[in-house]
Protein backbone atom coordinates (compact mmCIF):
# COMPACT_ATOMS: atom_id res chain seq x y z
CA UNK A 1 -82.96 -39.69 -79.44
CA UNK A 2 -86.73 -39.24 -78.71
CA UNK A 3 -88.45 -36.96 -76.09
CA UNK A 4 -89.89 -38.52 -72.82
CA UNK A 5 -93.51 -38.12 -72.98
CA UNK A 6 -92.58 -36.21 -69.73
CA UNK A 7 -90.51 -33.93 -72.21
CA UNK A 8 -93.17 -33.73 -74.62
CA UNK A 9 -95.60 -32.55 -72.44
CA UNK A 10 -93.19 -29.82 -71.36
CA UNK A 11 -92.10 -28.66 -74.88
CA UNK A 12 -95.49 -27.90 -76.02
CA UNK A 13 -96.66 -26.28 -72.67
CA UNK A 14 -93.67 -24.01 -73.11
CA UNK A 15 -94.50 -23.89 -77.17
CA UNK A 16 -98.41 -22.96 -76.27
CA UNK A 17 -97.32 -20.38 -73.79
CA UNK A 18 -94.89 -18.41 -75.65
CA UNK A 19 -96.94 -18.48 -78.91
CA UNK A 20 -99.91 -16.77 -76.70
CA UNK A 21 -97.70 -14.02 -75.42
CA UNK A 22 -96.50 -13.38 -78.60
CA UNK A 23 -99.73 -12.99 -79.87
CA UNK A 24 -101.01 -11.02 -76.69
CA UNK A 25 -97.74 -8.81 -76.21
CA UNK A 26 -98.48 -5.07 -75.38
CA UNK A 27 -96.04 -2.49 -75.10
CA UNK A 28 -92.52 -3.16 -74.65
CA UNK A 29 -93.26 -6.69 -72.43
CA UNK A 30 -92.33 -8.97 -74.98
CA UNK A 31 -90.89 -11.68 -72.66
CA UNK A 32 -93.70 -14.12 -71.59
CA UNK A 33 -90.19 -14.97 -68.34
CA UNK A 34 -93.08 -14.26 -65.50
CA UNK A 35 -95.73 -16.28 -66.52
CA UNK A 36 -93.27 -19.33 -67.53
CA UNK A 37 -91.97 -19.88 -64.04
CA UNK A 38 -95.43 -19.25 -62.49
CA UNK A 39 -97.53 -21.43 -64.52
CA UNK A 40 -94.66 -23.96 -65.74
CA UNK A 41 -91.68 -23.10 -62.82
CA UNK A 42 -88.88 -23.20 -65.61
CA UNK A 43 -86.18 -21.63 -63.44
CA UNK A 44 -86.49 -24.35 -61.20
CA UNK A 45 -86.31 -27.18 -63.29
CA UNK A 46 -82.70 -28.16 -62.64
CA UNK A 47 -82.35 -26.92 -59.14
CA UNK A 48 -83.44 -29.95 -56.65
CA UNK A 49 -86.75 -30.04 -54.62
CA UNK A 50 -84.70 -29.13 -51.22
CA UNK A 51 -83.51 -25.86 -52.51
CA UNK A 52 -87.25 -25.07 -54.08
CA UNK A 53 -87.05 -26.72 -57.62
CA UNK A 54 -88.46 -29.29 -59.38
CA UNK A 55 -85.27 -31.74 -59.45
CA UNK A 56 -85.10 -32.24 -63.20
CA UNK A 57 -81.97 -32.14 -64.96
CA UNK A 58 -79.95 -30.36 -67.83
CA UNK A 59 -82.32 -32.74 -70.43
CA UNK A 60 -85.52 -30.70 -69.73
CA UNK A 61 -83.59 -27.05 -69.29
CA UNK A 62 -82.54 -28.34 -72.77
CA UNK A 63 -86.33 -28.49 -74.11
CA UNK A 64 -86.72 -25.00 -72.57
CA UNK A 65 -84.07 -23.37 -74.44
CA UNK A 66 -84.99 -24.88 -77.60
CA UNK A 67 -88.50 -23.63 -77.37
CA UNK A 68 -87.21 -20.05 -76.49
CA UNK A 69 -84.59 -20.31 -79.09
CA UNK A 70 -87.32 -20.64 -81.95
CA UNK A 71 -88.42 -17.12 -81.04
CA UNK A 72 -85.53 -15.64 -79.72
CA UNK A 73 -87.76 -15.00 -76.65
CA UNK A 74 -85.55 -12.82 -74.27
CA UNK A 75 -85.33 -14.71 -70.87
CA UNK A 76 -82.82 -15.12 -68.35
CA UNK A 77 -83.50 -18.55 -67.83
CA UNK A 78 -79.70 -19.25 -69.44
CA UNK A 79 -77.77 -16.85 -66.92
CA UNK A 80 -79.78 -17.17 -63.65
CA UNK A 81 -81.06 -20.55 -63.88
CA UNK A 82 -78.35 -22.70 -65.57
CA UNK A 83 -75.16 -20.77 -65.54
CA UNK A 84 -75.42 -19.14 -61.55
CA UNK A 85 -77.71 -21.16 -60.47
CA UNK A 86 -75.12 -24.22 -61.37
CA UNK A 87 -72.14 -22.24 -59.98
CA UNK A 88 -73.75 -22.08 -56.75
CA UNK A 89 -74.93 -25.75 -56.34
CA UNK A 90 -71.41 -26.92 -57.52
CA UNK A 91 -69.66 -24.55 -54.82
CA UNK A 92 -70.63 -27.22 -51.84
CA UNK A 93 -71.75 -24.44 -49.99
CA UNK A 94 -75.16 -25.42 -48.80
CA UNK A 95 -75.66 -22.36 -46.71
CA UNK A 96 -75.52 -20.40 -49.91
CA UNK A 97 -77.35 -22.85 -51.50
CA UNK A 98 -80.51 -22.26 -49.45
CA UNK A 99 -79.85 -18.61 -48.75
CA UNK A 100 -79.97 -18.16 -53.15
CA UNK A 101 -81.58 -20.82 -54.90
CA UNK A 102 -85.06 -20.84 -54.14
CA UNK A 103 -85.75 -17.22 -55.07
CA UNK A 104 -84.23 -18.11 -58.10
CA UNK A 105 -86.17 -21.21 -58.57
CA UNK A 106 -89.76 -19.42 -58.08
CA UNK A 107 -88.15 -16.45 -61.05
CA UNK A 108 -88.79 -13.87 -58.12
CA UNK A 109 -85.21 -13.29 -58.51
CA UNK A 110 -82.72 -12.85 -61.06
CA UNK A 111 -78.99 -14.13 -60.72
CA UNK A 112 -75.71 -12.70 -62.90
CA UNK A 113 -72.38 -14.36 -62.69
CA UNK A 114 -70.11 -11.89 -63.65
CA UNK A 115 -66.72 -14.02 -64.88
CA UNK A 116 -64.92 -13.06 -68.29
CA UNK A 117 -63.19 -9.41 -69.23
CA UNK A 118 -63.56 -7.95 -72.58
CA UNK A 119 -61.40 -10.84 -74.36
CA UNK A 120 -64.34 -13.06 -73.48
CA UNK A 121 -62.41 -15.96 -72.92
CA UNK A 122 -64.71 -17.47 -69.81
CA UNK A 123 -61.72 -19.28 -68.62
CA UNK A 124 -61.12 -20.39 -64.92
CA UNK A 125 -57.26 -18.64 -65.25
CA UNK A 126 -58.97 -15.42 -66.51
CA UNK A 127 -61.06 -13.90 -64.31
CA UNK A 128 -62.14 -10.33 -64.64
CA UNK A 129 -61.81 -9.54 -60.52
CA UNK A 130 -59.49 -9.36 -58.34
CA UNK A 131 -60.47 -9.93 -54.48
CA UNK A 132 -58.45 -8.95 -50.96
CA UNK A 133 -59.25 -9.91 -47.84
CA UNK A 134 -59.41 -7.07 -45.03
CA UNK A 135 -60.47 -6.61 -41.47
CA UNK A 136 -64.05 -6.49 -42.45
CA UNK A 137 -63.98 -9.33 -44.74
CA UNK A 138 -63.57 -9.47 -48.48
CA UNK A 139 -63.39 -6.26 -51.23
CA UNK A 140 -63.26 -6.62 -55.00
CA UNK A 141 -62.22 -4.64 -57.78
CA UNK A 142 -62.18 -4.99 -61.60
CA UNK A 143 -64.93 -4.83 -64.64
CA UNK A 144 -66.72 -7.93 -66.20
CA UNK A 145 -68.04 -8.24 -69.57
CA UNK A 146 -70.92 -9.83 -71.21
CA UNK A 147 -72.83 -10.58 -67.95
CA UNK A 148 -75.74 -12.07 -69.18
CA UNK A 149 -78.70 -9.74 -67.53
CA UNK A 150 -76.31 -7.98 -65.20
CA UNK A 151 -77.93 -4.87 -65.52
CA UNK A 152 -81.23 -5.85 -63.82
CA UNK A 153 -79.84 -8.74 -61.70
CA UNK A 154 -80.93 -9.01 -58.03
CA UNK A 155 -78.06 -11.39 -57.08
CA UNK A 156 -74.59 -10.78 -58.47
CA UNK A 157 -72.17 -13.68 -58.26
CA UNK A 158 -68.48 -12.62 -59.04
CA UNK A 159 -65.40 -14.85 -60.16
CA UNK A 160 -62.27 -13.37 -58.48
CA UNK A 161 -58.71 -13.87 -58.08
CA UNK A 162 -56.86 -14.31 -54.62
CA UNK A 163 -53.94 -13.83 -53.54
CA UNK A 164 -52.83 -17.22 -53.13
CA UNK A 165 -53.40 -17.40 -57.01
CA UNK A 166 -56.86 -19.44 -56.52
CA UNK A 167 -60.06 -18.26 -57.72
CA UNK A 168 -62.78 -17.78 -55.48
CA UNK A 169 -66.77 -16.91 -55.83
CA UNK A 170 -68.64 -14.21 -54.44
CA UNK A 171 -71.68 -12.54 -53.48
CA UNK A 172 -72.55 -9.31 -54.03
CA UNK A 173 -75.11 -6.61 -53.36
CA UNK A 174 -75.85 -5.34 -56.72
CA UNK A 175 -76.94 -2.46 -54.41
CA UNK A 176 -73.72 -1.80 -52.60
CA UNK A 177 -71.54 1.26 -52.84
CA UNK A 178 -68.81 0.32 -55.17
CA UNK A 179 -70.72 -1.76 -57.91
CA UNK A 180 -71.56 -0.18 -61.04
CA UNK A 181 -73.49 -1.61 -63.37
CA UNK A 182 -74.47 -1.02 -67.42
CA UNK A 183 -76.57 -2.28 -69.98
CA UNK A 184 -74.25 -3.38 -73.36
CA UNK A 185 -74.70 -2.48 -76.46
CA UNK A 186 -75.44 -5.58 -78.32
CA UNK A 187 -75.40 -6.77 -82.06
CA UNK A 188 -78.78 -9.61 -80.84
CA UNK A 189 -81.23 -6.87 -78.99
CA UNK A 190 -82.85 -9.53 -77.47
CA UNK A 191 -79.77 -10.71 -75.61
CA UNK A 192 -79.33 -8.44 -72.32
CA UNK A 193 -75.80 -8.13 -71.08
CA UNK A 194 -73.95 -5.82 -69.11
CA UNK A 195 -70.90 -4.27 -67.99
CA UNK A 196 -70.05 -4.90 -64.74
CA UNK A 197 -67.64 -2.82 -62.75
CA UNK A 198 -66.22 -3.28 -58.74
CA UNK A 199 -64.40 -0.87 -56.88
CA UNK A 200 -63.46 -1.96 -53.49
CA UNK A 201 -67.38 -3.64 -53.04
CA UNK A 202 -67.79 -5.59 -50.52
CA UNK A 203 -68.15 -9.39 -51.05
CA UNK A 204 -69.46 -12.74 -49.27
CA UNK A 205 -67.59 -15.54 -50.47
CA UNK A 206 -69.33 -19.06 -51.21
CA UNK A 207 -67.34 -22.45 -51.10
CA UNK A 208 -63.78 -22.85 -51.68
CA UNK A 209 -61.49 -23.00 -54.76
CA UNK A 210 -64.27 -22.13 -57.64
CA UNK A 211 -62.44 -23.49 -60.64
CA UNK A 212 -64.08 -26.49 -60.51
CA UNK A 213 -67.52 -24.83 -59.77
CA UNK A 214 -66.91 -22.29 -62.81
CA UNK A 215 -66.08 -24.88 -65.23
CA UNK A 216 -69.23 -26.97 -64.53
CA UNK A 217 -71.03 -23.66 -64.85
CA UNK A 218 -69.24 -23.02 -68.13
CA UNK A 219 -70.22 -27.03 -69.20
CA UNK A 220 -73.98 -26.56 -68.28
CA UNK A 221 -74.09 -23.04 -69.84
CA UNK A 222 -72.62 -24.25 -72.98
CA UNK A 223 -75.10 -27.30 -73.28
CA UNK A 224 -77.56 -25.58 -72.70
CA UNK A 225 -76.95 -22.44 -74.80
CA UNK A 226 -76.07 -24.91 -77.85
CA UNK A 227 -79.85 -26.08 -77.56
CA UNK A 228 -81.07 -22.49 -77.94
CA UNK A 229 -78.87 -22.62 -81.27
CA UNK A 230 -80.80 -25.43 -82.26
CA UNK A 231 -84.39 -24.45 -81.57
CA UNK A 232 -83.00 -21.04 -83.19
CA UNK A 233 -81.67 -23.22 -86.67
CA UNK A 234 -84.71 -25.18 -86.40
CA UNK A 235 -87.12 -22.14 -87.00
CA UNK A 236 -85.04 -20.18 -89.37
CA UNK A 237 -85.28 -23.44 -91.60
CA UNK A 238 -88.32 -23.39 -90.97
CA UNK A 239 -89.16 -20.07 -92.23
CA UNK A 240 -87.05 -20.52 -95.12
CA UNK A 241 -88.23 -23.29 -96.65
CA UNK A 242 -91.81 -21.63 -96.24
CA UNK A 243 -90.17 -18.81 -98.10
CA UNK A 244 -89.51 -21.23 -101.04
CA UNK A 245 -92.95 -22.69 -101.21
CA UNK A 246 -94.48 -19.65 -101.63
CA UNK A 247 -92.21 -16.95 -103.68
CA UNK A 248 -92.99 -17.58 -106.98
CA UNK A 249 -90.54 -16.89 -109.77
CA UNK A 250 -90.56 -17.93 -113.40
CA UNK A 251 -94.03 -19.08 -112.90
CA UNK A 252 -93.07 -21.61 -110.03
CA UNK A 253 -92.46 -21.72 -106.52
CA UNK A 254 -88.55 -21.56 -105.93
CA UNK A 255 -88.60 -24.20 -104.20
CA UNK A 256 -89.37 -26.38 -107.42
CA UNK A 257 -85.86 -25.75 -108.11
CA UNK A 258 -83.88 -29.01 -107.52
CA UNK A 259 -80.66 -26.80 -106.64
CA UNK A 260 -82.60 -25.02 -103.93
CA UNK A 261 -84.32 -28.36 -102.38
CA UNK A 262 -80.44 -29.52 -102.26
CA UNK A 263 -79.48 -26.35 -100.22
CA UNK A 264 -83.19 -26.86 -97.72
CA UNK A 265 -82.09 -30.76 -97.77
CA UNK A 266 -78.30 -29.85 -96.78
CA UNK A 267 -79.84 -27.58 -93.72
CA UNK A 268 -82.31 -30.08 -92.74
CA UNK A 269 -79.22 -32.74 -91.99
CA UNK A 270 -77.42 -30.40 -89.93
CA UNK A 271 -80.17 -29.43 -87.79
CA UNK A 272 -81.77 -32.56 -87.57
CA UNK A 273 -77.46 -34.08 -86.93
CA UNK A 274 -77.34 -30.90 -83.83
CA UNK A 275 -80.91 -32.11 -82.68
CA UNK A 276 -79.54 -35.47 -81.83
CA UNK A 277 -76.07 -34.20 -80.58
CA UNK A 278 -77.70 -32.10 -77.82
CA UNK A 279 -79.77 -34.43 -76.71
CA UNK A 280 -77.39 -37.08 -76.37
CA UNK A 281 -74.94 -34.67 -74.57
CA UNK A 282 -78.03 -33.49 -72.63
CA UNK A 283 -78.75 -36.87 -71.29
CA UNK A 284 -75.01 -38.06 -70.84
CA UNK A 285 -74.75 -34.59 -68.36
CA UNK A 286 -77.54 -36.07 -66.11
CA UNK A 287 -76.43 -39.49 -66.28
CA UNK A 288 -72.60 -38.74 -66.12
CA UNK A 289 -71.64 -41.47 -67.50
CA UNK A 290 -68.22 -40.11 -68.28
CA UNK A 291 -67.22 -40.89 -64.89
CA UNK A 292 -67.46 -44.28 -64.95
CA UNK A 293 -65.81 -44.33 -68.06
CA UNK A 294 -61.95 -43.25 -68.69
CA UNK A 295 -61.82 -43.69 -72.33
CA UNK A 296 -65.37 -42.28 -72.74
CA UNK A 297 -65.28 -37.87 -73.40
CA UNK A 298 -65.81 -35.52 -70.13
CA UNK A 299 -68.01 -33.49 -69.74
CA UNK A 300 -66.45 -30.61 -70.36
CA UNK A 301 -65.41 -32.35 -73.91
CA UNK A 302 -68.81 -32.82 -74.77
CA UNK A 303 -69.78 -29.80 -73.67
CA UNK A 304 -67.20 -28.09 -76.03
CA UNK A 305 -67.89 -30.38 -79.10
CA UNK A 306 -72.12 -29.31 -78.63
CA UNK A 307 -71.01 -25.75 -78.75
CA UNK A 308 -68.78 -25.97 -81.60
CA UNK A 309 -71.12 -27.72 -83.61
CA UNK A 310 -74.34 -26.63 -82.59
CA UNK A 311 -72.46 -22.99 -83.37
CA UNK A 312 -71.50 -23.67 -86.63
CA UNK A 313 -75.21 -25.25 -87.72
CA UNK A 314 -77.10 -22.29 -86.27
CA UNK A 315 -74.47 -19.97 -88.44
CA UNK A 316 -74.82 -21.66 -91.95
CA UNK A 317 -78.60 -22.07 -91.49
CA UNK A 318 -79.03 -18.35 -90.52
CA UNK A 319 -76.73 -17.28 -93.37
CA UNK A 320 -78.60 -19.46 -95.79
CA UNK A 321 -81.37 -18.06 -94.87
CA UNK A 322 -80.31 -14.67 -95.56
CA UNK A 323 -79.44 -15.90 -98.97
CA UNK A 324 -82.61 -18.03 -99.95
CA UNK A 325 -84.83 -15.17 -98.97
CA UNK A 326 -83.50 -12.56 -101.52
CA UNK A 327 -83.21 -8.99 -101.63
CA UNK A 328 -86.29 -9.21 -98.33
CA UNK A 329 -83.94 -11.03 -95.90
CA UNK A 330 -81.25 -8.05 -95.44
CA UNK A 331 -84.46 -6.04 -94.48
CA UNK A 332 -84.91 -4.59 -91.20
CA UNK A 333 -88.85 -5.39 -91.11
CA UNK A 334 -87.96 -9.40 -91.89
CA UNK A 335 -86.91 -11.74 -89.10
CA UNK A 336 -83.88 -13.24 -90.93
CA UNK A 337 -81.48 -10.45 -89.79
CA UNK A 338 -82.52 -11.69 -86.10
CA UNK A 339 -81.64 -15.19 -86.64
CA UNK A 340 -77.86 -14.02 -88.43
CA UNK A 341 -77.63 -11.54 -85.37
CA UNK A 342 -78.29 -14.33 -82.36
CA UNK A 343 -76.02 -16.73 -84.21
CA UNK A 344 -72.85 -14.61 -84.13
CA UNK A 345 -73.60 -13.35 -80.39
CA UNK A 346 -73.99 -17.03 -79.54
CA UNK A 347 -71.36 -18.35 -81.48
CA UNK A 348 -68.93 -16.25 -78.74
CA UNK A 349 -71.04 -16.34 -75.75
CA UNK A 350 -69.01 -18.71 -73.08
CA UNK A 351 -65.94 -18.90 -75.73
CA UNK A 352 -65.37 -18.93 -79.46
CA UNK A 353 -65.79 -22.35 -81.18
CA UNK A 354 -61.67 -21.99 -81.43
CA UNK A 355 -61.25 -22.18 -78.06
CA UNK A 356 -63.51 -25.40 -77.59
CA UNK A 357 -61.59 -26.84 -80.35
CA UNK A 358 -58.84 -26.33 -78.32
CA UNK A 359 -60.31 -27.80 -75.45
CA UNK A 360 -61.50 -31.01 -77.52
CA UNK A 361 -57.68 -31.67 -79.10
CA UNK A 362 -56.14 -30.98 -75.65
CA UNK A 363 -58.13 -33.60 -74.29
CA UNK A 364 -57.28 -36.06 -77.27
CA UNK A 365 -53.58 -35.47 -76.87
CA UNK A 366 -53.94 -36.17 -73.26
CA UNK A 367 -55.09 -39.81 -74.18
């Protein structure tokens, strides 16, 4: 499946931009996040035009990621633009909806959805809070883990427990006596997430039951995440094959060697197979087709089989890469030890690739 020239146009103002911060970085600003929303508005891309955004869909968030995947640019265009953003437009609740959305579609503000414990399950039955409802309103207690940019969020959105056994979604002042917040250490440094810890904070609730809205959070997270993988594969290849066009060994480039164009030509068809996966699932998300469909997969099917794959691709092409660059790619001054590092945090971020398997056979045993 082809870009859009729309798409194209997007992809290489996105490509331009973060190639001229990187050459232009100073100090420890590495992230080129500001001037991408300002000059491109890429936090608003799938949040619709009444709530401040530019009313795209999950397609073009998709050619985002897979830009800032080829750099591992640190942004937090994955946890306040597609995974709280889209827990808060699937809640229903359009009060919240305007009160949130359009300070996170301008980038002016940054929104954390605090969900999973340490197992890291991100499963609607597992939250990491528990809420209670009291004269004043709502109070929450218990400790999230890997909250993506929790420790410098502006907006907090919490996945709690009731009492009637429900889960609910909240709001809360990351500012407010009883929230505690810290930065995790992390095996990918250019992943932020944080600890999150309630005790008795005070909490807004938005919507109803937030299963449903946490799930479809999860599915959009996941989607998009697994095209981050992909721009991520995509460069690593990329690197390595320049690696075997220019070491020279034996009076020839390695890459003269037929058994090393076999392992470059085995990593090429996986990327290129993930390329077309995530754009297909991309576009199927916007469409949802799967609706009109019964036989056809859910969303939250194709959302698991992206992430499982699109897992697996980034891990074998980061790992070959490691191995095709020699004794240089397990040092700390080469980029290859990045690329391993991102794909093992990503391979667990939103749930292991078990777990999705799970998810996928469930849903074929249902049939």
């Amino acid at each position: 499946m082809d870009l859009t020239v729309e798409q194209r146009d997007l992809r290489d103002a996105v490509r331009g931009l973060i190639a001229k911060a990187l050459v232009a970085k100073t100090g420890t600003d590495r992230s080129p996040w500001r001037r991408l929303c300002d000059e491109i508005g890429v936090a608003g891309l799938a949040i619709p035009e009444r709530y401040g955004g530019a009313g795209a869909g999950l397609a073009e968030i998709c050619v985002v990621m897979e830009e800032l995947g080829a750099n591992l640019t640190p942004s937090p265009l994955l946890g306040s633009a597609v995974l709280a953003a889209a827990a808060i437009l699937a809640s229903g609740d359009a009060a919240a909806c305007e009160r949130l959305l359009p300070a996170i579609a301008d980038g002016s503000a940054i929104a954390s959805l605090a969900w999973t414990n340490s197992a890291g399950h991100w499963d609607t039955a597992e939250v990491a809070y528990g809420a209670r409802e009291t004269g004043s309103g709502w109070e929450l207690d218990g400790e999230a883990h890997y909250v993506l940019d929790g420790a410098a969020a502006d907006v907090l959105l919490i996945a709690a427990s009731l009492p009637d056994a429900s889960t609910g979604l909240f709001e809360v002042d990351p500012r407010a006596g009883g929230v505690a917040r810290a930065a995790a250490g992390t095996m990918d440094a250019s992943r932020a997430l944080a600890v999150v810890r309630l005790t008795g904070a005070p909490g807004r609730r938005i919507g109803g039951d937030a299963a449903g809205a946490l799930a479809f959070a999860r599915d959009q997270a996941c989607i998009a995440l697994s095209a981050e993988q992909v721009g991520a594969a995509k460069r690593a290849l990329e690197l390595t094959v320049g690696h075997l066009l220019t070491r020279v060994q034996f009076g020839q480039p390695i890459g003269g060697f037929q058994a090393l164009q076999h392992r470059a030509a085995d990593l090429y068809v996986l990327v290129e197979s993930a390329r077309s996966l995530i754009r297909a699932v991309a576009s199927a998300a916007d469409e949802a087709d799967g609706a009109a469909d019964p036989t056809a997969p859910g969303p939250g099917t194709r959302a698991a089989a992206a992430k499982v794959y699109c897992s697996e691709v980034l891990t074998q092409t980061a790992s070959e890469m490691i191995q095709l660059h020699g004794a240089i790619g397990v040092t700390w001054e080469h980029q290859a030890h990045r690329y391993l590092k991102r794909a093992h945090g990503a391979r667990y971020l939103f749930g292991s690739p078990s777990r999705h398997l799970a998810t996928i056979a469930a849903s074929l045993i249902d049939r």
